[in-house]
PDB file of N, CA and C in Angstrom:
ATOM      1  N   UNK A   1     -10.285  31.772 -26.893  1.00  0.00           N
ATOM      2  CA  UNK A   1     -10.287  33.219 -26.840  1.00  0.00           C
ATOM      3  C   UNK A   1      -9.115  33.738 -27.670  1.00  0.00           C
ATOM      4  N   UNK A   2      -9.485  34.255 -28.795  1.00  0.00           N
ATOM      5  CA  UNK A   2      -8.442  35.383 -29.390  1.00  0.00           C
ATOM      6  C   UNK A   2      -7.905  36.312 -28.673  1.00  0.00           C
ATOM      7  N   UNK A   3      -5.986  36.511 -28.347  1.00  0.00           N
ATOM      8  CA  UNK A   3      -5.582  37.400 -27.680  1.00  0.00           C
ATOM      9  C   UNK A   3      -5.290  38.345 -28.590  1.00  0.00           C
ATOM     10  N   UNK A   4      -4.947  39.750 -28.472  1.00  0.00           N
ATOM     11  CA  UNK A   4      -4.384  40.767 -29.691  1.00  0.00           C
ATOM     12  C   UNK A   4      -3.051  41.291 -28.719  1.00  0.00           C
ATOM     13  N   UNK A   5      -2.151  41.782 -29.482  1.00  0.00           N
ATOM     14  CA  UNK A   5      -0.866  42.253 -28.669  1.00  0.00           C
ATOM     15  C   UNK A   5      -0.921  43.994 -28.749  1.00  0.00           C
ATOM     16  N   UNK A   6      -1.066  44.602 -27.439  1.00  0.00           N
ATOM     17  CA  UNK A   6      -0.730  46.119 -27.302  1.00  0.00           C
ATOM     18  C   UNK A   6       0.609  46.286 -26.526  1.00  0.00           C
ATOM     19  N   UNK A   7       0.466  47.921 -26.521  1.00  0.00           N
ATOM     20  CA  UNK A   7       2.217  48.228 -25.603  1.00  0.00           C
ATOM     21  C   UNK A   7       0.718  49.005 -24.946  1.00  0.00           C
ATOM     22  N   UNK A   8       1.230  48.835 -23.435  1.00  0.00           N
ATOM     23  CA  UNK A   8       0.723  50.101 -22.273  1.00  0.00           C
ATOM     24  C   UNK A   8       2.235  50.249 -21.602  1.00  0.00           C
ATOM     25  N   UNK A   9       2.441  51.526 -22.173  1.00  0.00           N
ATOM     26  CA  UNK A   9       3.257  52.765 -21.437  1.00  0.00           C
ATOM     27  C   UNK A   9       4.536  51.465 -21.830  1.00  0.00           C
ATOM     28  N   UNK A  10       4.766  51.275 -23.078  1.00  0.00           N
ATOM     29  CA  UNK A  10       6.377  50.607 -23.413  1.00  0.00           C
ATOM     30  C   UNK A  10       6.309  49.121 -23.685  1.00  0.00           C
ATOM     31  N   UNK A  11       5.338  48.508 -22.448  1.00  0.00           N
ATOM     32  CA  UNK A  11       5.340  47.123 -22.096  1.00  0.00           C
ATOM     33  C   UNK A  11       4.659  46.323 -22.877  1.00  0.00           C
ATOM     34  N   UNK A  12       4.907  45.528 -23.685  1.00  0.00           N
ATOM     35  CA  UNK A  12       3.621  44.381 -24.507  1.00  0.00           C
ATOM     36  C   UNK A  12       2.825  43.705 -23.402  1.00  0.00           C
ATOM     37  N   UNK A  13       1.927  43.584 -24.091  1.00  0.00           N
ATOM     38  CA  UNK A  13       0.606  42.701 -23.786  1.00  0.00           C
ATOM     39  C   UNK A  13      -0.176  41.967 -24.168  1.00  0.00           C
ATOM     40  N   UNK A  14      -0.943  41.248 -23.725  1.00  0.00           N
ATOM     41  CA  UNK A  14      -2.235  40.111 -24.743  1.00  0.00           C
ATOM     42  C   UNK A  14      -2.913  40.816 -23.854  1.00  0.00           C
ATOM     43  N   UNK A  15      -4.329  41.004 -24.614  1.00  0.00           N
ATOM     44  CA  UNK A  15      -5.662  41.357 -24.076  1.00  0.00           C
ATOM     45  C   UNK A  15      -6.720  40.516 -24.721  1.00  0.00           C
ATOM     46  N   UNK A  16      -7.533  40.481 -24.550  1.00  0.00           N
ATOM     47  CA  UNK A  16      -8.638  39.496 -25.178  1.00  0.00           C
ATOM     48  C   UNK A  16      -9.390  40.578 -26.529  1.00  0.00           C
ATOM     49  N   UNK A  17      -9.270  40.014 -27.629  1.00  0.00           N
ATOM     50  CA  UNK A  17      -9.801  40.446 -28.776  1.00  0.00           C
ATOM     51  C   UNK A  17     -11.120  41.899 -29.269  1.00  0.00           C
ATOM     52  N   UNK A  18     -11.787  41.747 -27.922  1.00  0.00           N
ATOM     53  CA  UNK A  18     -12.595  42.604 -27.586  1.00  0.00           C
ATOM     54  C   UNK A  18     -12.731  43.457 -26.537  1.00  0.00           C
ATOM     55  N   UNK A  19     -11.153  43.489 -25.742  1.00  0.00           N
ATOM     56  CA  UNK A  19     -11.109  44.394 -25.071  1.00  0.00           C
ATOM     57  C   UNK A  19     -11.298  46.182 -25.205  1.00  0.00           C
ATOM     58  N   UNK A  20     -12.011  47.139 -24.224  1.00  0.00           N
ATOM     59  CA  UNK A  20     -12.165  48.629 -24.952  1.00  0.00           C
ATOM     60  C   UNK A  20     -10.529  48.965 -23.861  1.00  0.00           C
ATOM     61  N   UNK A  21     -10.657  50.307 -23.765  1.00  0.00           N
ATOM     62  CA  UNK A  21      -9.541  51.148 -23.513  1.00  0.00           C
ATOM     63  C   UNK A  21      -9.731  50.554 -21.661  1.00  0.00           C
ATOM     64  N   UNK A  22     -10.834  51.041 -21.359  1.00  0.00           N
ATOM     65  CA  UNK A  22     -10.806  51.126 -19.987  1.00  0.00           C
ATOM     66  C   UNK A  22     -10.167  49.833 -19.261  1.00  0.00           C
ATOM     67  N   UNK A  23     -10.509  48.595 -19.927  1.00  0.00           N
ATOM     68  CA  UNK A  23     -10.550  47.222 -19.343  1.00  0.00           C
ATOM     69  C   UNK A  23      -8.978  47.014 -19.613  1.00  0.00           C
ATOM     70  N   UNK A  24      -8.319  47.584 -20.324  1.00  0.00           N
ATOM     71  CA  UNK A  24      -6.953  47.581 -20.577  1.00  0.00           C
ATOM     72  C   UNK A  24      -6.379  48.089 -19.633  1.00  0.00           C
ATOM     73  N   UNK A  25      -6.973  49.349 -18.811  1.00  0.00           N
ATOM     74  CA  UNK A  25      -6.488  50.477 -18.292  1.00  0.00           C
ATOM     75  C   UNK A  25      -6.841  50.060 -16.704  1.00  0.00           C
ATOM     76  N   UNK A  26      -8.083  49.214 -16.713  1.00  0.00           N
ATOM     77  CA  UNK A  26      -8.318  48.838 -15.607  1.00  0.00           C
ATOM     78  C   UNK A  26      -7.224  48.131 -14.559  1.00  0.00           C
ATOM     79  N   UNK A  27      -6.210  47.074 -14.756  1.00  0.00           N
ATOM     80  CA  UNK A  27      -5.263  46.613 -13.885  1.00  0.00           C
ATOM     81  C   UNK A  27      -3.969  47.414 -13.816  1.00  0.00           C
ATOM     82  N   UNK A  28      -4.118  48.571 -13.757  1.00  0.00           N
ATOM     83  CA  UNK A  28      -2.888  49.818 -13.874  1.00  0.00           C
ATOM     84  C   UNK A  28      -2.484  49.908 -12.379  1.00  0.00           C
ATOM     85  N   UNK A  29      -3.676  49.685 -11.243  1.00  0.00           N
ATOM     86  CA  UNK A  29      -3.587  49.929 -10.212  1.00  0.00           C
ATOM     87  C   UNK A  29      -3.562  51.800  -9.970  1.00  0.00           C
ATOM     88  N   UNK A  30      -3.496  52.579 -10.779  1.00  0.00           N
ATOM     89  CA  UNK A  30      -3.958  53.884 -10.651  1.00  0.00           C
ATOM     90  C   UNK A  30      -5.604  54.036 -11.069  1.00  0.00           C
ATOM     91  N   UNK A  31      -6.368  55.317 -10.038  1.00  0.00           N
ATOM     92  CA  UNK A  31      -7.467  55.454 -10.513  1.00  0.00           C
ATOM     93  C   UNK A  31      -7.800  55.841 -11.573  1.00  0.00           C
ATOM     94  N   UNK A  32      -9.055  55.987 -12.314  1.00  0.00           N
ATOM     95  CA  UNK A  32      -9.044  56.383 -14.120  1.00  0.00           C
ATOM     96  C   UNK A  32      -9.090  57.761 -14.173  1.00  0.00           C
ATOM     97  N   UNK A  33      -9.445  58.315 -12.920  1.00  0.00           N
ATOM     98  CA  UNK A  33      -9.602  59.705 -12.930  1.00  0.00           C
ATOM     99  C   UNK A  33      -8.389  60.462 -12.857  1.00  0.00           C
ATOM    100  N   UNK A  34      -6.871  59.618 -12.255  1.00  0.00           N
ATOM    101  CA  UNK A  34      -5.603  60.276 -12.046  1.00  0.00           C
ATOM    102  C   UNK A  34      -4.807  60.559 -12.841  1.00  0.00           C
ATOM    103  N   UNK A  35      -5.094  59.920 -14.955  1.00  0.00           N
ATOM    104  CA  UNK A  35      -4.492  60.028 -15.479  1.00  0.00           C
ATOM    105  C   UNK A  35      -5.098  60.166 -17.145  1.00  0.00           C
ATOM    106  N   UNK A  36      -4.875  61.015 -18.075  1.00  0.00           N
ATOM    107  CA  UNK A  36      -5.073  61.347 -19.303  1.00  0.00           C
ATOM    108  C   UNK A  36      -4.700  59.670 -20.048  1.00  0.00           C
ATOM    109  N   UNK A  37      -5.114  59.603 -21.486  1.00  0.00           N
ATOM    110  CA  UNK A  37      -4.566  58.619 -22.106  1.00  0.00           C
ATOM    111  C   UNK A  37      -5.285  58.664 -23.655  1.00  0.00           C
ATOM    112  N   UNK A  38      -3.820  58.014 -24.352  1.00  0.00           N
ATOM    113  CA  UNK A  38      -3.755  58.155 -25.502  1.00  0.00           C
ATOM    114  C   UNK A  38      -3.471  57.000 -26.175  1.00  0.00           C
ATOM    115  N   UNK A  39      -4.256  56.741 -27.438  1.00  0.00           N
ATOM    116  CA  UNK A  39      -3.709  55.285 -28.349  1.00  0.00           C
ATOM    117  C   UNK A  39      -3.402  55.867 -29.662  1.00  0.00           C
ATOM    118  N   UNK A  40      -1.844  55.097 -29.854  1.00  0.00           N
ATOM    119  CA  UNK A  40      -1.481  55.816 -31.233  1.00  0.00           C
ATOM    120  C   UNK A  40      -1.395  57.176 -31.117  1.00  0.00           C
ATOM    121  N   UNK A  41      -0.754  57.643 -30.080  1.00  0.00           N
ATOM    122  CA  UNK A  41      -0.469  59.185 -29.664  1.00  0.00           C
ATOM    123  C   UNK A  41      -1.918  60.162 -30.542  1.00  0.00           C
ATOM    124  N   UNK A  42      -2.976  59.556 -30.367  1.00  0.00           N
ATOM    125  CA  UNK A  42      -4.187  60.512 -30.200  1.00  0.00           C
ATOM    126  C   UNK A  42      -5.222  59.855 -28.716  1.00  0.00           C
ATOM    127  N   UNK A  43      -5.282  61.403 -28.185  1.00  0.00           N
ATOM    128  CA  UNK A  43      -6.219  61.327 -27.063  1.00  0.00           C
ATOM    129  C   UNK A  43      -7.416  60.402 -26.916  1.00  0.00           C
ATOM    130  N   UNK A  44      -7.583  60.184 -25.799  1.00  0.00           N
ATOM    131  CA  UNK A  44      -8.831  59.447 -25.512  1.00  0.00           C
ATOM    132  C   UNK A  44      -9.894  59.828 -24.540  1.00  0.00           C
ATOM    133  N   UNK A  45     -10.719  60.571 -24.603  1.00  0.00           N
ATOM    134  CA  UNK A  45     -11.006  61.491 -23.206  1.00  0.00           C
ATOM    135  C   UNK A  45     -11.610  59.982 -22.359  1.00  0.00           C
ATOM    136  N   UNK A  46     -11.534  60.257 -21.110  1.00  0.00           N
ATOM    137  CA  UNK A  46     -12.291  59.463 -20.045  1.00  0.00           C
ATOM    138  C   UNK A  46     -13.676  58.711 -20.224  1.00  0.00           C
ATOM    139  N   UNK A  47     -13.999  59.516 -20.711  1.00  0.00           N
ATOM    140  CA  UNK A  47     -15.731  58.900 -20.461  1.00  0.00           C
ATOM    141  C   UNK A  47     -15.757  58.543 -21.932  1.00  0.00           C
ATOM    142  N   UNK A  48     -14.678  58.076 -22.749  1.00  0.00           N
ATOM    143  CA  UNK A  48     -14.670  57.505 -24.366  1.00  0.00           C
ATOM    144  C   UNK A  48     -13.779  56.198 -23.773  1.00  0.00           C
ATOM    145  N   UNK A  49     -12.899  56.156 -23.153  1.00  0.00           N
ATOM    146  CA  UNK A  49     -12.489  54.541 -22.981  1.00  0.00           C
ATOM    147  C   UNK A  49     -13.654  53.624 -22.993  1.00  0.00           C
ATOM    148  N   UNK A  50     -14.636  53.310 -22.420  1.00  0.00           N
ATOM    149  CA  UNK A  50     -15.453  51.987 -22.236  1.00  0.00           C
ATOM    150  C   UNK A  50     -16.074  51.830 -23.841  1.00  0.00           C
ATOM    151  N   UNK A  51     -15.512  52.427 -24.444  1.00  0.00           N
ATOM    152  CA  UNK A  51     -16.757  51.877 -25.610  1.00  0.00           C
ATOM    153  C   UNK A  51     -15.509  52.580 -26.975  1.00  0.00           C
ATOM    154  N   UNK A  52     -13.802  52.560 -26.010  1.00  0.00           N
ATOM    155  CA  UNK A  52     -13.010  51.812 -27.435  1.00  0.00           C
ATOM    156  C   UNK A  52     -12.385  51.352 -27.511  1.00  0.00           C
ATOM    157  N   UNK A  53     -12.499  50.635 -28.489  1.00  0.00           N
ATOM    158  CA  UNK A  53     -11.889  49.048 -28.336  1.00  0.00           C
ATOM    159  C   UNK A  53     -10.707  48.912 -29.462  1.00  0.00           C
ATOM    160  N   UNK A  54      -9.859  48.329 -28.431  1.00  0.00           N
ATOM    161  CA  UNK A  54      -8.269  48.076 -28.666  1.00  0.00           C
ATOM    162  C   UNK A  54      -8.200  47.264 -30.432  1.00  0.00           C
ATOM    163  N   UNK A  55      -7.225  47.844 -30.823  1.00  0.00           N
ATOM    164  CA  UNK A  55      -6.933  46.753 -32.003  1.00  0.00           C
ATOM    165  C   UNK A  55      -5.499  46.262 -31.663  1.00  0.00           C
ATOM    166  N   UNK A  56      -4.933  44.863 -32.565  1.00  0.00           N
ATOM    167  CA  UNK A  56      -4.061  44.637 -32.518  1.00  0.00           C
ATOM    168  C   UNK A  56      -2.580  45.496 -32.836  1.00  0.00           C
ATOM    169  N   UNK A  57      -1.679  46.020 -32.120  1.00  0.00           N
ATOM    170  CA  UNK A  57      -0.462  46.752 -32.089  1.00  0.00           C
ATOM    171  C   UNK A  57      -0.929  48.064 -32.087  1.00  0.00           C
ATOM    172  N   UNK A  58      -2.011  48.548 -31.134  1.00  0.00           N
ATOM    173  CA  UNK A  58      -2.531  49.812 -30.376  1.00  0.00           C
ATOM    174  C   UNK A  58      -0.936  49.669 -29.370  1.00  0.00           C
ATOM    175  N   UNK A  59      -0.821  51.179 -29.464  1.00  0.00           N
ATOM    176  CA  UNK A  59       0.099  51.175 -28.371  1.00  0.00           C
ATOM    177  C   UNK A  59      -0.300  52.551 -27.423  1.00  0.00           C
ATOM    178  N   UNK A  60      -0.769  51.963 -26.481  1.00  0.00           N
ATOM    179  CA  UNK A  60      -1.311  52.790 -25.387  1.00  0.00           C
ATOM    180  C   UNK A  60      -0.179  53.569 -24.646  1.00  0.00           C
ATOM    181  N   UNK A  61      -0.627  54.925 -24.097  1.00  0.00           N
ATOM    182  CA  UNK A  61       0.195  55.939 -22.860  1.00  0.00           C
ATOM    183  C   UNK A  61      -0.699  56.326 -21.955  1.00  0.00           C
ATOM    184  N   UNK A  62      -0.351  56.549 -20.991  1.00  0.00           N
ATOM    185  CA  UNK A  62      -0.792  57.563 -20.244  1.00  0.00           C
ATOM    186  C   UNK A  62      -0.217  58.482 -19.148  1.00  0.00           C
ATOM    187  N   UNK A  63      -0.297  59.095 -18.959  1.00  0.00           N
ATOM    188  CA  UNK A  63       0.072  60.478 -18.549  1.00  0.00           C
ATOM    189  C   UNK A  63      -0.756  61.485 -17.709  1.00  0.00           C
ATOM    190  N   UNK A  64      -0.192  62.302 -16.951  1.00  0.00           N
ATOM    191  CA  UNK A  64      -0.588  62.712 -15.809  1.00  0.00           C
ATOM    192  C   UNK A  64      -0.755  64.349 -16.786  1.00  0.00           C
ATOM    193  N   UNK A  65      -1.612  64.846 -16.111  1.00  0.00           N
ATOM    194  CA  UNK A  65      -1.739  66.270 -16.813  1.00  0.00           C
ATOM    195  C   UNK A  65      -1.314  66.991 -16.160  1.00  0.00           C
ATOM    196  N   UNK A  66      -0.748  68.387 -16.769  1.00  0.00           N
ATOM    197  CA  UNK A  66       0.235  69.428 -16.816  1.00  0.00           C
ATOM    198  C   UNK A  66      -0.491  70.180 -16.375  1.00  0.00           C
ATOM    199  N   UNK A  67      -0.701  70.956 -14.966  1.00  0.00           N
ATOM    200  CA  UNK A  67      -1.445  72.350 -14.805  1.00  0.00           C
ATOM    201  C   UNK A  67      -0.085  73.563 -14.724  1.00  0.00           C
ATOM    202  N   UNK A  68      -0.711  74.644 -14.704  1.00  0.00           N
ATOM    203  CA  UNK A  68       0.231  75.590 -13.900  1.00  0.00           C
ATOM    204  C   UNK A  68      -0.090  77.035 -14.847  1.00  0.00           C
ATOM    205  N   UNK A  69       0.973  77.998 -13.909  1.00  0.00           N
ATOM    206  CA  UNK A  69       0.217  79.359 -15.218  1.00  0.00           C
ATOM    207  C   UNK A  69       1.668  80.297 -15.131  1.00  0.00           C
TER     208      UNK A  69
END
């Protein structure tokens, strides 16, 4: 199995070559619904993680969204 190296939120990682966003995002231990996220500081909406897939030195964030008025 080919690993590729990302950062989630600072930290390096190996993921498997064909990993998408979600499966990255999946062992966060937060739900997917509790938090926004971005690769290469451009957005990723929710229902676009499962079908994108990580490249090598993607560096993932995520972040809680800002309400208020």
């Amino acid at each position: 199995m080919t690993l590729i190296n990302i950062t989630l939120n600072g930290e390096l990682r190996q993921v498997p070559a064909d990993s998408s966003l979600a499966e990255a995002l999946a062992g966060s231990g937060q739900p997917a619904q509790s938090f926004a996220s971005a690769i290469n500081g451009e957005f990723v909406a929710r229902d676009a993680r499962a079908q994108t897939v990580l490249a090598d030195g993607d560096a993932i964030f995520t972040f809680q969204a800002i309400t208020g008025g």
